[in-house]
Protein backbone atom coordinates (compact mmCIF):
# COMPACT_ATOMS: atom_id res chain seq x y z
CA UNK A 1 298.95 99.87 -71.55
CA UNK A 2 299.58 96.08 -71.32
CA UNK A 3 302.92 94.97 -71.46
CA UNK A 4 304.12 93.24 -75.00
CA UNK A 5 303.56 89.48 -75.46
CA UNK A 6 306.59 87.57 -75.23
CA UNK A 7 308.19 86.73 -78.58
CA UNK A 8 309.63 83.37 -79.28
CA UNK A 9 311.46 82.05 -82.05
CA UNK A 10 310.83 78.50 -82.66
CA UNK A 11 313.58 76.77 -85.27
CA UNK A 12 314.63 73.75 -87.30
CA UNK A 13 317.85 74.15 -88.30
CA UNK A 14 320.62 71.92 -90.59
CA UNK A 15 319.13 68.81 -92.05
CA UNK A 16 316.55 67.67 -89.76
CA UNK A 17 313.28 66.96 -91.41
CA UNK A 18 311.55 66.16 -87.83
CA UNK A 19 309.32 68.92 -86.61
CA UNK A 20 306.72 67.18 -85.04
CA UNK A 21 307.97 67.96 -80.86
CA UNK A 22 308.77 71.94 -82.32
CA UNK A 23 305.54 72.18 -83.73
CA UNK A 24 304.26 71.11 -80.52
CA UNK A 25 305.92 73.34 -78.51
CA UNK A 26 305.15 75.99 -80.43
CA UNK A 27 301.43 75.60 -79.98
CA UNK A 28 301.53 75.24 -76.06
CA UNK A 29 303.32 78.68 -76.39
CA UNK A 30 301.45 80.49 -78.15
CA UNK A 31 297.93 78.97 -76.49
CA UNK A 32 300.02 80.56 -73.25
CA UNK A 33 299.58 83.78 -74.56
CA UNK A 34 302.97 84.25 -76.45
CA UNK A 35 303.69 85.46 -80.15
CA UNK A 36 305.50 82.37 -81.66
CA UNK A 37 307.46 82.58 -85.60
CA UNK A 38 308.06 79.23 -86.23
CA UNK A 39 311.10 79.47 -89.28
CA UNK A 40 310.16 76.07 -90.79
CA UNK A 41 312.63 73.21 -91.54
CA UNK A 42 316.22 73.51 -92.68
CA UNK A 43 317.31 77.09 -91.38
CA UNK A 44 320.87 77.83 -91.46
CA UNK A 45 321.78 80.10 -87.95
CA UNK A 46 322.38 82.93 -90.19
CA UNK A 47 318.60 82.59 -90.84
CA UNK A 48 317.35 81.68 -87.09
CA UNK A 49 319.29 84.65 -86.10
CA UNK A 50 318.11 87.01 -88.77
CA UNK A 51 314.43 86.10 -88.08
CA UNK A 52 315.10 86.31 -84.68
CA UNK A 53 316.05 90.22 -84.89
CA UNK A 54 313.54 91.13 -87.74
CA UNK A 55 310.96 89.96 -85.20
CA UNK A 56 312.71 91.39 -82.63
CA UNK A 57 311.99 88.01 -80.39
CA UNK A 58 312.74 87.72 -76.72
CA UNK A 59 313.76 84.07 -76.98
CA UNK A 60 314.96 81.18 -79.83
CA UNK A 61 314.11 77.67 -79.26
CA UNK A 62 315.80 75.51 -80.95
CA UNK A 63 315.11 72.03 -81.94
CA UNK A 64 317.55 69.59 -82.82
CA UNK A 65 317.13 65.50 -83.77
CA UNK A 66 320.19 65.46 -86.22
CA UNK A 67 323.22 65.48 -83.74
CA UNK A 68 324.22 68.29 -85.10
CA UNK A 69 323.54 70.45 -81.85
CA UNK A 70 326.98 71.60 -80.72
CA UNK A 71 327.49 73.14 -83.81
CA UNK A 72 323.93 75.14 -84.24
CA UNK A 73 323.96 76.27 -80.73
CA UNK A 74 327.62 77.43 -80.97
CA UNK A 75 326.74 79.02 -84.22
CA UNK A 76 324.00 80.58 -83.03
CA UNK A 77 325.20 81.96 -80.10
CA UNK A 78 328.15 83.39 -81.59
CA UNK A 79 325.62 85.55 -83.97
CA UNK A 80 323.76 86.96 -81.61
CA UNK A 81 326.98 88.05 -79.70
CA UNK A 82 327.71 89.43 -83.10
CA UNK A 83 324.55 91.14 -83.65
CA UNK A 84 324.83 92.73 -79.88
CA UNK A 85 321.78 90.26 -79.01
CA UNK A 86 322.65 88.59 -76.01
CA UNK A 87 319.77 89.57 -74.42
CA UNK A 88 317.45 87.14 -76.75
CA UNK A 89 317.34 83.30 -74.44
CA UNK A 90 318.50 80.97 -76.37
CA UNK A 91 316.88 77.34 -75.18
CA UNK A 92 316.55 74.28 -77.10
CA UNK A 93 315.44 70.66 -77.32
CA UNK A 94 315.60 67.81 -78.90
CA UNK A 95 317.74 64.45 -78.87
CA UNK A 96 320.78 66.32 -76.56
CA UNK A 97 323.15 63.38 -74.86
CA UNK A 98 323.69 64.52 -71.52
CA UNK A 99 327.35 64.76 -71.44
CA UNK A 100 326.89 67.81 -74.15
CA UNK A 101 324.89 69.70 -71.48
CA UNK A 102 327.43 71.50 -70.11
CA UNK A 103 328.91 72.54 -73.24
CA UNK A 104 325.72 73.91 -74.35
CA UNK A 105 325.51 76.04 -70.91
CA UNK A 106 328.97 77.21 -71.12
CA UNK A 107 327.78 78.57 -74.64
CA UNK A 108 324.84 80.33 -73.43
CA UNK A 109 322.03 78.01 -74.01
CA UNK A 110 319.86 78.30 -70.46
CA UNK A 111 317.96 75.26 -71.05
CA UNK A 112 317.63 72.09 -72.71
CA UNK A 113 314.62 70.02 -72.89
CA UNK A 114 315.01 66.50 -73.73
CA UNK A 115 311.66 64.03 -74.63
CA UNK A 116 309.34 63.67 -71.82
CA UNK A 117 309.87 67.42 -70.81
CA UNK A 118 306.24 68.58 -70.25
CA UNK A 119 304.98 71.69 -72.72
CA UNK A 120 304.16 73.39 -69.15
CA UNK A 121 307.79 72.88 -68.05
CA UNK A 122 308.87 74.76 -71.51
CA UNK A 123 305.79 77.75 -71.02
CA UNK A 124 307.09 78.59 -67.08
CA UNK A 125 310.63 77.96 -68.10
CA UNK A 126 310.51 80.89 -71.26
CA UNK A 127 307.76 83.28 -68.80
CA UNK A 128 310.32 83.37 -66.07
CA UNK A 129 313.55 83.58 -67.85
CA UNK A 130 311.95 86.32 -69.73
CA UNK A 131 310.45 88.24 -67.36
CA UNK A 132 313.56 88.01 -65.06
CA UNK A 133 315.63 89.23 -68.05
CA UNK A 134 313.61 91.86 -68.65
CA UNK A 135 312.37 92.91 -64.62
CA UNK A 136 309.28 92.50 -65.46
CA UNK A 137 306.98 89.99 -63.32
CA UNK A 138 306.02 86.70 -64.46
C-alpha cells in the first residue's frame, strides 16, 4: 500500500489581503505530489488550526505580509500545543525581518522563507522535515 501523501496547510491569516507568493507555493506543492488546503484570506489561528486538524495535515505554512507575524505564529503554536498537535511543522513565509527569526524558532516555527526563496527550496524543505518527523524516507 503506498504511503499517504503529505498534507499541508497553506494559510492567510489577520488582515493581509496578499496571497499571490501562498498561492504560489501552494501549487509547487501540490504539483510535488502533496495534498495542499489552502484556507483562503483572513483566517484567525483558531481557524488555521482547526482546518489544520479536520484535515488532519502534516504541516501549516503560513504566510504573512502584514507584520503581524509574531503574533500568528505565537498564536498558532500555542493551539496546536493545546490541541496535543505538536507533531504538525509549522513553517512560514512572507515579509519576516531577520532579527524576528529567532523568536519565531524559539516558538516552534522550523523555517522561514523570505522572497527569493525558490518553490524547490520550500518542496525539499516540507518532504524532509516530514518524513524525518514521521521515519519515513524522503
Amino acid at each position: 500500500m503506498p504511503a499517504r501523501k503529505i498534507r499541508v496547510v497553506i494559510a492567510k491569516a489577520g488582515l493581509d489581503g496578499h496571497d499571490r507568493g501562498a498561492k504560489v507555493v501552494a501549487r509547487a506543492l501540490r504539483d510535488a505530489g502533496m495534498e495542499v488546503i489552502y484556507t483562503g484570506l483572513h483566517q484567525t489561528p483558531e481557524q488555521v488550526v482547526a482546518a489544520a486538524a479536520q484535515e488532519d495535515a502534516d504541516a501549516i505554512g503560513l504566510s504573512v505580509l502584514s507584520g503581524a507575524h509574531r503574533y500568528l505564529f505565537s498564536r498558532i503554536s500555542e493551539l496546536l500545543k493545546d490541541r496535543g498537535m505538536e507533531d504538525v511543522l509549522l513553517f512560514g513565509g512572507g515579509i519576516i525581518p531577520r532579527e524576528d527569526m529567532v523568536f519565531l524558532q524559539e516558538i516552534g516555527v522550523k523555517a522561514v522563507f523570505t522572497p527569493g526563496a525558490s518553490t524547490g527550496e520550500i518542496v525539499d524543505f516540507v518532504r524532509r522535515t516530514v518524513a524525518d518527523r514521521s521515519g519515513e524516507r524522503p
